[in-house]
Protein backbone atom coordinates (compact mmCIF):
# COMPACT_ATOMS: atom_id res chain seq x y z
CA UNK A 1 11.20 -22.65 -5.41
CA UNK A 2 8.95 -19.77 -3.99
CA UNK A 3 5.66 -18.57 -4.91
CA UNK A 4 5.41 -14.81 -4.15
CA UNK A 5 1.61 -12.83 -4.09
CA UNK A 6 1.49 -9.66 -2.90
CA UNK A 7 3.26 -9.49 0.70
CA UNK A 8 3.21 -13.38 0.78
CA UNK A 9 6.86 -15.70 -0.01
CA UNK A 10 5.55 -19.02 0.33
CA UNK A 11 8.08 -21.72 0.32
CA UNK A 12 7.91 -25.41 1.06
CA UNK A 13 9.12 -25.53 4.32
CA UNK A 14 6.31 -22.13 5.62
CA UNK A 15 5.40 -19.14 4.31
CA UNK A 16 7.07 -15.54 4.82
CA UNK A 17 4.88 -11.89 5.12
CA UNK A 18 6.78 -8.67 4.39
CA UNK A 19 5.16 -6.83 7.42
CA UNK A 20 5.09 -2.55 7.00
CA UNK A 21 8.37 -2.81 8.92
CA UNK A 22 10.22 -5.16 6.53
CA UNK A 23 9.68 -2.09 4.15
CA UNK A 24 12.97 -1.04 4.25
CA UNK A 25 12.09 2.55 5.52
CA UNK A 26 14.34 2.64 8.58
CA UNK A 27 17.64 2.00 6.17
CA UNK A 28 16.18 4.58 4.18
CA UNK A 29 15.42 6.92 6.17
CA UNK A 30 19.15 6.78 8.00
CA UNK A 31 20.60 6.77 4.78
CA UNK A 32 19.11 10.04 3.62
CA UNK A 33 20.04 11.55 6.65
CA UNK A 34 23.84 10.35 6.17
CA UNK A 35 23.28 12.06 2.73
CA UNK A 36 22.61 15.20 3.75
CA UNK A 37 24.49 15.69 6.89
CA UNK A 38 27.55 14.60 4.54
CA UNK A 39 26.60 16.53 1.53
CA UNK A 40 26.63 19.91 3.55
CA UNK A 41 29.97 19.14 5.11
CA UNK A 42 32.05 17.61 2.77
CA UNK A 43 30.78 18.02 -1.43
CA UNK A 44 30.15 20.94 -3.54
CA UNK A 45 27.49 22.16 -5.52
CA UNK A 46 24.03 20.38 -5.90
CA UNK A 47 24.57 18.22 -8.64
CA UNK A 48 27.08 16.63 -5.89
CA UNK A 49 24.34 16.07 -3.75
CA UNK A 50 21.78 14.70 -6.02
CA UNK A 51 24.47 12.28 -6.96
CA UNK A 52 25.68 11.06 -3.42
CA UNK A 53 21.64 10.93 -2.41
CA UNK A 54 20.89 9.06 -5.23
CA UNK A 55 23.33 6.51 -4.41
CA UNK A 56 22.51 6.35 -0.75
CA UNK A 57 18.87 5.48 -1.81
CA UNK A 58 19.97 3.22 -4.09
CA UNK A 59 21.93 1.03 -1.97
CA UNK A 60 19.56 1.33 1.26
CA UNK A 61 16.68 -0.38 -1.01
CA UNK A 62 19.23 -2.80 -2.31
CA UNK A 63 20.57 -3.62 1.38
CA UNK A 64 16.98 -4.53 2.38
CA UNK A 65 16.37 -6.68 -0.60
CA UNK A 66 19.40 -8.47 0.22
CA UNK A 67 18.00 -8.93 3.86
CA UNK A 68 14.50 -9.96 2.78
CA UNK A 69 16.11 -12.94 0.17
CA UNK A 70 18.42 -13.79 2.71
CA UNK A 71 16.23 -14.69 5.24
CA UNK A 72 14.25 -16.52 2.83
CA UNK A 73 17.19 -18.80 1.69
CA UNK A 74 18.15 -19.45 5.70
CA UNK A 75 14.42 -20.71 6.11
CA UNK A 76 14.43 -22.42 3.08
CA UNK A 77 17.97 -24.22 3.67
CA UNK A 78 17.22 -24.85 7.82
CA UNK A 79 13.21 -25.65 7.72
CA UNK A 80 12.64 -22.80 9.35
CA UNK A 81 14.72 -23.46 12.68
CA UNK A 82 17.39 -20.77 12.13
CA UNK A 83 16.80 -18.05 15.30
CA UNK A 84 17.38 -15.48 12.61
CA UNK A 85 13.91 -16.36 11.03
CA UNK A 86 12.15 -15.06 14.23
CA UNK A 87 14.47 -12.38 15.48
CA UNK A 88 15.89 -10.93 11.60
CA UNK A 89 16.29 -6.66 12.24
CA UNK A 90 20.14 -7.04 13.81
CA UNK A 91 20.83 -9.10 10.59
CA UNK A 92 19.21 -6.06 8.42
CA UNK A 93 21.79 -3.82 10.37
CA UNK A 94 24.71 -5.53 9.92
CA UNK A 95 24.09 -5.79 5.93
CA UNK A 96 23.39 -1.81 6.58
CA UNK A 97 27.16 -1.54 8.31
CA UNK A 98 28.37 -3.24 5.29
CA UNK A 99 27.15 -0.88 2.51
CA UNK A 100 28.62 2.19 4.46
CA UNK A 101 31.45 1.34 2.94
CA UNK A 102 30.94 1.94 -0.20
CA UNK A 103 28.23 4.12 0.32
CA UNK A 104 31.15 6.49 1.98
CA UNK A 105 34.20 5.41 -0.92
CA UNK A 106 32.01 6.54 -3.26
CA UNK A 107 31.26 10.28 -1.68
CA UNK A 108 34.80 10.15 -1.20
CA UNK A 109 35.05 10.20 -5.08
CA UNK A 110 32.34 13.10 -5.20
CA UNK A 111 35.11 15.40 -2.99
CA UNK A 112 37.35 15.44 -5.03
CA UNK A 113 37.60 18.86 -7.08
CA UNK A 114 37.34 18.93 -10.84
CA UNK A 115 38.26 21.65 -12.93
CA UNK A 116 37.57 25.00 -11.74
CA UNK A 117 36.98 24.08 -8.26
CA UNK A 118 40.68 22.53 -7.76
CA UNK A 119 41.17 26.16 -6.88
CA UNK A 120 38.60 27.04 -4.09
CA UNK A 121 39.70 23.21 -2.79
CA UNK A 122 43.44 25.13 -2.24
CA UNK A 123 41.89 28.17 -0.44
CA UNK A 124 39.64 26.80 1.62
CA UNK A 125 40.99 23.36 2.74
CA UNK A 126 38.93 23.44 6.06
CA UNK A 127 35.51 22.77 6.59
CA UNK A 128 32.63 25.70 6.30
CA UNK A 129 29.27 25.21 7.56
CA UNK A 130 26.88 28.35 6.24
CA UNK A 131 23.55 27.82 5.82
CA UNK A 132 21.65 30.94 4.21
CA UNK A 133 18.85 32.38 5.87
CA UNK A 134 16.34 31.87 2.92
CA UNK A 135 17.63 28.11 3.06
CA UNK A 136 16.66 27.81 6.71
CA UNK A 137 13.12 29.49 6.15
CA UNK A 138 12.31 27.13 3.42
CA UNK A 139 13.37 23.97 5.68
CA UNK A 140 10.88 25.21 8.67
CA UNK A 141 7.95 25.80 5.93
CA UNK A 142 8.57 22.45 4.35
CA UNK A 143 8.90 20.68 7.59
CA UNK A 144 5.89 22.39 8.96
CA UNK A 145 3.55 22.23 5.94
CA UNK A 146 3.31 18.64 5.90
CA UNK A 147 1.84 18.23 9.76
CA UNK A 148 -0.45 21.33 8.67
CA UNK A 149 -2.05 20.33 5.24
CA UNK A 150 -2.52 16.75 7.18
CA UNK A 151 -4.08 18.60 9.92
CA UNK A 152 -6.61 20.61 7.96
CA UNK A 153 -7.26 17.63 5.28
CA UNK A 154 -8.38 15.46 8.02
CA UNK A 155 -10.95 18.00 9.90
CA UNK A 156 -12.64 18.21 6.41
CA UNK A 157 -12.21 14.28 6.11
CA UNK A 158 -16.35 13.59 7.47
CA UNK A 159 -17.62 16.99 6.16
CA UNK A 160 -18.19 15.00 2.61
CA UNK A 161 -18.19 10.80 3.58
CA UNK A 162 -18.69 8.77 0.71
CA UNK A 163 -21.93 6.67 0.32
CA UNK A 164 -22.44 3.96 -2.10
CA UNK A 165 -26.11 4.06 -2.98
CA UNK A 166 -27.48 0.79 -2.90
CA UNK A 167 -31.44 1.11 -1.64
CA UNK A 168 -32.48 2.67 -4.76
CA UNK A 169 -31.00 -0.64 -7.23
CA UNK A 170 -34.04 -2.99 -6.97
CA UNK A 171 -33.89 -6.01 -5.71
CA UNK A 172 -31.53 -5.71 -2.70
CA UNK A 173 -32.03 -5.83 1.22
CA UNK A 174 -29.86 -4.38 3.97
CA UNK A 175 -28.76 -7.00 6.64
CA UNK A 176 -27.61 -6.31 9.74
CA UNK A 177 -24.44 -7.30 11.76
CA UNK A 178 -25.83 -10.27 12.95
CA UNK A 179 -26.93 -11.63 9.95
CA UNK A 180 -23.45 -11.44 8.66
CA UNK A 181 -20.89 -14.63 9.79
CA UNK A 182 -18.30 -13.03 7.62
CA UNK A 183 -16.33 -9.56 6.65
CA UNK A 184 -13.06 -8.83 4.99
CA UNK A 185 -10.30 -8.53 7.51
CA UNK A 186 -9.98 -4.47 7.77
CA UNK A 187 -9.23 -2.60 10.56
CA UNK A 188 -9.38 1.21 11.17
CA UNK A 189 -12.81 1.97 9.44
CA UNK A 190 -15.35 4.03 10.10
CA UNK A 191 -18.98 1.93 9.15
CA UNK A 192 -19.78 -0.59 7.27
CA UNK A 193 -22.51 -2.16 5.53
CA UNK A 194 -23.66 -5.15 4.12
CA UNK A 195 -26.78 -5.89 1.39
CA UNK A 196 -27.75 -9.39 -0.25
CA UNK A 197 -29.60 -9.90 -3.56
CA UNK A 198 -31.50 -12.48 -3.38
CA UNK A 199 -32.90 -11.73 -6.82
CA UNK A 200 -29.46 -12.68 -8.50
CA UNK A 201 -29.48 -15.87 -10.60
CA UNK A 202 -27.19 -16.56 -7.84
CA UNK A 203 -27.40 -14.99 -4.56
CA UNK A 204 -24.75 -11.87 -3.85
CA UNK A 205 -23.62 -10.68 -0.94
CA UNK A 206 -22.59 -7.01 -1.03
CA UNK A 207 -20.05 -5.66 2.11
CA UNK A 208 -18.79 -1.82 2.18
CA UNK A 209 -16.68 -1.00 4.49
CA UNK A 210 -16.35 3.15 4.87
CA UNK A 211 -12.96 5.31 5.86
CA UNK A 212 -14.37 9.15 6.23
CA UNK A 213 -11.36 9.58 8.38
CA UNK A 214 -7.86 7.94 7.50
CA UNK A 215 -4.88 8.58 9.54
CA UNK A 216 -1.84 6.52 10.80
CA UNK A 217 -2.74 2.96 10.82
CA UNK A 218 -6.07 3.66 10.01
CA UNK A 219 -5.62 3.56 6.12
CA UNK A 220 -8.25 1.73 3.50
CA UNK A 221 -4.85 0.95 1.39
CA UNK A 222 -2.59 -0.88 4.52
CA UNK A 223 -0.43 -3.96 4.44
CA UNK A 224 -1.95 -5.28 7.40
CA UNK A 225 -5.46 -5.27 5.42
CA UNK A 226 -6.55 -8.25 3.56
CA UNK A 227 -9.72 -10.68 2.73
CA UNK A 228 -9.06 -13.38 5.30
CA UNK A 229 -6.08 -14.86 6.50
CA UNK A 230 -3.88 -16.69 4.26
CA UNK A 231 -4.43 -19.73 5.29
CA UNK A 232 -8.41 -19.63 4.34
CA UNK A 233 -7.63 -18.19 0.93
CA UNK A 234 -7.88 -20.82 -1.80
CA UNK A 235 -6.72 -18.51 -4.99
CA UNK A 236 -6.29 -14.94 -5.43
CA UNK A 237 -5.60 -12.77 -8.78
CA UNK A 238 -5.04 -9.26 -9.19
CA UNK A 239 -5.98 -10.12 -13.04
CA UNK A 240 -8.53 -7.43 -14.60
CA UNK A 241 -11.97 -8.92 -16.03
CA UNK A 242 -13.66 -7.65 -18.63
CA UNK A 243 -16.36 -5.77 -16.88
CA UNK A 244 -18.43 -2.76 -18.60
CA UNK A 245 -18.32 -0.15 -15.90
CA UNK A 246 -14.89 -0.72 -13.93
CA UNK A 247 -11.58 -1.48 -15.13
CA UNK A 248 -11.30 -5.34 -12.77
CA UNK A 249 -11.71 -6.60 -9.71
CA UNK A 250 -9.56 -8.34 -7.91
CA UNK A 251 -10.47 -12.44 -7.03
CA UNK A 252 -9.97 -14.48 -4.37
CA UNK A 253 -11.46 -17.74 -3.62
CA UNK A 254 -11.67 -18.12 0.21
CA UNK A 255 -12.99 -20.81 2.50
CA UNK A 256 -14.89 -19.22 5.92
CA UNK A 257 -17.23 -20.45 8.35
CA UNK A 258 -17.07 -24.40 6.11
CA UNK A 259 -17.89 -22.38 3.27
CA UNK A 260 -16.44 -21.59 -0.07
CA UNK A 261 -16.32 -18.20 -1.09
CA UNK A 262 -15.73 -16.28 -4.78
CA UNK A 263 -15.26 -13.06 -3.69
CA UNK A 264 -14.71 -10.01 -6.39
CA UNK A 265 -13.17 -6.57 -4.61
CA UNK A 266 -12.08 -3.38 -5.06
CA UNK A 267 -11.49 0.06 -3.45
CA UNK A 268 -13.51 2.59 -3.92
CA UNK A 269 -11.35 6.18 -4.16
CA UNK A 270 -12.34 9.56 -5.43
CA UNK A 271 -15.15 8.21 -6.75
CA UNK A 272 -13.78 5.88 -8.87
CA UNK A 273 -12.81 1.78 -8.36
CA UNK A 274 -9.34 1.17 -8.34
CA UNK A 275 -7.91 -2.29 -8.09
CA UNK A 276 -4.02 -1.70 -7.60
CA UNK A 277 -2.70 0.00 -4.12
CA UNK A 278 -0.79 2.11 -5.64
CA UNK A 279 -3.25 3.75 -8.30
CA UNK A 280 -5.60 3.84 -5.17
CA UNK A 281 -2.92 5.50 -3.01
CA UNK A 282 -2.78 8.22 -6.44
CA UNK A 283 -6.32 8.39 -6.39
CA UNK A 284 -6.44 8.79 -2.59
CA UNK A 285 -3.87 12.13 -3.21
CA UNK A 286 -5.47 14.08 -6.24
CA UNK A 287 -9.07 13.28 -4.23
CA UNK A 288 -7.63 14.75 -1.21
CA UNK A 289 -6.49 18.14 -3.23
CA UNK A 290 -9.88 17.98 -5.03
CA UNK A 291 -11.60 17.71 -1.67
CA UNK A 292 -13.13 14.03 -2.09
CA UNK A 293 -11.46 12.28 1.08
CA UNK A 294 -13.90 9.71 1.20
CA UNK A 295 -12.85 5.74 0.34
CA UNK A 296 -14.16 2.53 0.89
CA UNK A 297 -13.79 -1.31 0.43
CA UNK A 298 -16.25 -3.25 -1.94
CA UNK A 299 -16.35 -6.56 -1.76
CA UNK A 300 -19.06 -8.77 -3.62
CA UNK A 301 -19.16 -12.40 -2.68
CA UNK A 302 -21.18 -15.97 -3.54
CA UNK A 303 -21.22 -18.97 -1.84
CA UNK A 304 -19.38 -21.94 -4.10
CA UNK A 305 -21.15 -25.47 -4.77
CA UNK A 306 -20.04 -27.69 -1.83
CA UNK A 307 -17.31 -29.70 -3.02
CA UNK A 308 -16.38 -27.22 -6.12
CA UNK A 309 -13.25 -24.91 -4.95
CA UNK A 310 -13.28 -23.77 -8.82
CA UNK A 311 -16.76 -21.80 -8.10
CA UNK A 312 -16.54 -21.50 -12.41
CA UNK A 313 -20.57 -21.90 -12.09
CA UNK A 314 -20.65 -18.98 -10.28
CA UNK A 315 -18.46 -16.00 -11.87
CA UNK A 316 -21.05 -15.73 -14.95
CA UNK A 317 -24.17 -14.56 -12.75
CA UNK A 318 -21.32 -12.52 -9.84
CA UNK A 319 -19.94 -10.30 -13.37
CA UNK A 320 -23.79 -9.55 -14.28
CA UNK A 321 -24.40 -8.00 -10.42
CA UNK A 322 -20.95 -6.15 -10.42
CA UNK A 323 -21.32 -4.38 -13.66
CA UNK A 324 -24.68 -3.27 -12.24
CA UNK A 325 -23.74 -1.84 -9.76
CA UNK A 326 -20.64 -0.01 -10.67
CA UNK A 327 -22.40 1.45 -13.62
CA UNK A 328 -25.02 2.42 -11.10
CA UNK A 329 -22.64 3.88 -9.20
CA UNK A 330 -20.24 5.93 -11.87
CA UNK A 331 -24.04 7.16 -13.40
CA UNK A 332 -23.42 11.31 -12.73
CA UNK A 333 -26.23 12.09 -10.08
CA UNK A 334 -29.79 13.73 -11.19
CA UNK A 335 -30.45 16.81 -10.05
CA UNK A 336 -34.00 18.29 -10.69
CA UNK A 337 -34.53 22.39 -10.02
């Protein structure tokens, strides 16, 4: 029995986080530099290679889902004693060791010749390493263009921040840091803001948190970001609500400070909400080539009746404020000659 939200395997004896390096990258990455180093040595013709680094892909993801269940079945099965639990990459290795097998059988199959090249196998049994020169120009500009578009998209990055006008909506105030005992656990921003409405038929609390300039580990969309811990958080959805100006928000119920929390989020990318990481992470791209680098975090929140972890009261009066303001917010801007 597990119950699995987001990042989070929670299980009866603790609960598990798959952390940015439980992503499976490293196996990845090795494996698709096995495929090419063996693809220009050993196999013929590019259909050979798409094959052989297909199936290197293939089973470096499926190695580190192995891993990942595994080590939830040893906690499970040990409460949570096993040493592997804490210390769990030289297991992930070992299953990687394993799959070379195959992984190598199988571009053993790809070698051998079919058809018309049983032929060129017979005159050329040795080994040929040749690399054209128009292959080797297109690695360095591929390799380079990458560091360079990064580069120049991130000196533009503050030339056009995004700002979330809020002032202009009536009935809200600005608060300062102070007057704030709570914001959303991200790191790596730039400023941040908070606003209450005290003119709600229940009082909103309105947080933005800006990212002019995002770079490594400095990301709006990160797998270290969240609400509040997991241990605060009461419920979360990712379910969409029927709002009129954005497509959802995503819930969670949270307890901070002795208080109970509804809090409705979203990001804010290419000037448009997004409530999924990965249509945010598409957004955050075709922004970028459209020059809008700017993101941010929204988060509205209301304080729960004491004693009511439901907060049911509450989600009528928090849709009315949210609708508000994204509507106010998607409005196209005014512009008078």
């Amino acid at each position: 029995p597990a119950y699995i939200d987001g990042f989070y395997i929670s299980v009866p004896m603790g609960k598990f986080v798959v952390a940015g390096g439980c992503s499976g990258l490293n196996y990845f990455l090795t494996a698709m530099t096995l495929a090419v180093v063996y693809s220009v040595l050993y196999l013929k013709g590019w259909q050979r290679w798409l094959v052989f680094g297909a199936i290197c892909v293939f089973l470096s993801l499926l190695v580190n889902w192995i891993r990942v269940f595994m080590l939830v079945l040893i906690g499970y099965y040990t409460d949570m004693q096993s040493d592997i639990i804490g210390d769990h990459e030289m297991l992930g290795w070992l299953l990687f060791a394993v799959v070379l097998v195959p992984m190598f059988w199988l571009g053993g199959k790809l070698e051998q010749p079919v058809s018309g090249d049983a032929e060129a196998k017979v005159q050329h049994p040795s080994v040929v390493f040749s690399l054209p020169v128009w292959f080797a120009v297109l690695v360095t500009v591929v390799a380079c263009s990458g560091p360079l578009l990064g580069w120049s998209l991130t000196r533009q990055a503050t030339h056009n921040p995004v700002v979330l006008d809020v002032d202009t909506v009536q009935g809200w105030r600005q608060l300062r840091d102070a007057n704030v005992a709570w914001w959303p656990e991200f790191s790596g921003f730039d400023r941040r803001e908070a606003w209450r409405n005290s003119h709600a038929a229940t009082p909103v609390v309105l947080k933005v948190m800006y990212y002019d300039r995002q770079a490594q580990g400095k990301e709006l969309v990160y797998d270290g970001n969240r609400i509040t811990e997991e241990s605060r958080r009461l419920f979360a959805s990712q379910r969409r609500l029927t709002l009129a100006a954005a497509p959802g928000v995503r819930e969670e119920i949270v307890v901070t400070g002795g208080t109970t929390r509804l809090i409705w989020w979203y990001y804010w990318v290419a000037g448009r909400p997004h409530i999924s990481d990965t249509e945010a992470k598409l957004a955050q791209l075709a922004g970028m080539l459209g020059g809008r680098f700017g993101a941010a975090l929204v988060s509205f929140e209301v304080a729960c009746e004491r004693g009511k972890a439901s907060c049911a009261a509450q989600r009528q009066g928090l849709e009315a404020v949210v609708s508000e303001m994204t509507a106010h917010w998607l409005a196209p801007v005014q512009t008078s000659e």
